[in-house]
Protein backbone atom coordinates (compact mmCIF):
# COMPACT_ATOMS: atom_id res chain seq x y z
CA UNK A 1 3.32 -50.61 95.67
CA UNK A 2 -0.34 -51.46 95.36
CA UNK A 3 0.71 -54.45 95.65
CA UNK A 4 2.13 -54.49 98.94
CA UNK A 5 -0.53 -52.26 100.52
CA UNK A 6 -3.55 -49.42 99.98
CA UNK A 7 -2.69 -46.33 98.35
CA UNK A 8 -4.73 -43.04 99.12
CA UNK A 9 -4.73 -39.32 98.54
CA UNK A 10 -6.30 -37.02 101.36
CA UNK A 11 -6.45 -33.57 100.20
CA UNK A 12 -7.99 -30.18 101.03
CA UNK A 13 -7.81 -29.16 97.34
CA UNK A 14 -10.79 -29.56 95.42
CA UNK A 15 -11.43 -32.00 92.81
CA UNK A 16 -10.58 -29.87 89.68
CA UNK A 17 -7.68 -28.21 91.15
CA UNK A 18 -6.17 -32.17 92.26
CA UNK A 19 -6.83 -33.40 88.62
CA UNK A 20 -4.55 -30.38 86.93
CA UNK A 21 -1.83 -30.84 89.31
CA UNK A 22 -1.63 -34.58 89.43
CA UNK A 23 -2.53 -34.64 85.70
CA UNK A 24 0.81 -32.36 85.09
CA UNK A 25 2.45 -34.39 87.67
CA UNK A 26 1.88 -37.58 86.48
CA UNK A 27 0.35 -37.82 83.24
CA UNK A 28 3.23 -37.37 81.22
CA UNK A 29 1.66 -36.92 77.45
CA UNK A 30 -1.45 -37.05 76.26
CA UNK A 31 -0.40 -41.01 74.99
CA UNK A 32 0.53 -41.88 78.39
CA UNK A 33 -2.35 -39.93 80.18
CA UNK A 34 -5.29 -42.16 78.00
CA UNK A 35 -3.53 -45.17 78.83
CA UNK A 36 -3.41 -44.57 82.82
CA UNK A 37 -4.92 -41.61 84.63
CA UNK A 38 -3.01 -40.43 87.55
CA UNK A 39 -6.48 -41.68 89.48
CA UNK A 40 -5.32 -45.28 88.72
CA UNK A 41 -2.26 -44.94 91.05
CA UNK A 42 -4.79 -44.49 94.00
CA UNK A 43 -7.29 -47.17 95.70
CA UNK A 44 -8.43 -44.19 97.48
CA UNK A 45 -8.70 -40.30 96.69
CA UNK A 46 -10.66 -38.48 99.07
CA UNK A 47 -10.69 -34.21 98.03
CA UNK A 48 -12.47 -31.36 100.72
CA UNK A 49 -11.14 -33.19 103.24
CA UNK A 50 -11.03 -30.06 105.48
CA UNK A 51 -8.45 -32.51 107.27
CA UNK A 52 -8.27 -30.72 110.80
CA UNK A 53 -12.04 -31.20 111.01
CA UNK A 54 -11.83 -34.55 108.93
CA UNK A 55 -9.70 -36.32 112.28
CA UNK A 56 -11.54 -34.82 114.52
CA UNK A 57 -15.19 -34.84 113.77
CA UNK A 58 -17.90 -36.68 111.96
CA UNK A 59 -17.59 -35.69 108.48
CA UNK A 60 -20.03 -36.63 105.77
CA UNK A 61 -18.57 -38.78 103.20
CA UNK A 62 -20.05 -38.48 99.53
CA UNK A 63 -19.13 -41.40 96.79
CA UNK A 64 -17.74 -40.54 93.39
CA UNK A 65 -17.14 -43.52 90.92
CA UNK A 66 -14.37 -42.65 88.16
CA UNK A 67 -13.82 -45.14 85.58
CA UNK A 68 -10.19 -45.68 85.16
């Protein structure tokens, strides 16, 4: 799919509640989960997105970088 087009995940979870779920989700085994993170599936994740303010107003944007 990446591929084709951008992935992204907007959530208003924060970070260490997205990484259990999507690391349950998608991270089958600990084998599978060293040799791709669920973060590799993304080109964007963006967490406290607070989304009905994030559409609407200016929101403040901080940078994480994750090694994948």
């Amino acid at each position: 799919m990446k591929e084709v087009g951008k992935v992204f995940l907007a959530t208003n979870s924060s970070y260490n509640y997205r990484d259990a779920i999507m690391t349950f989700l998608l991270d089958a085994g600990e084998a599978e989960a060293a040799a791709r993170p669920w973060r590799s599936y993304f080109d964007l994740i963006v967490v406290d997105t607070q989304k009905s303010h994030f559409f609407v107003e200016a929101t403040v944007l901080r940078q994480s970088e994750w090694r994948c």
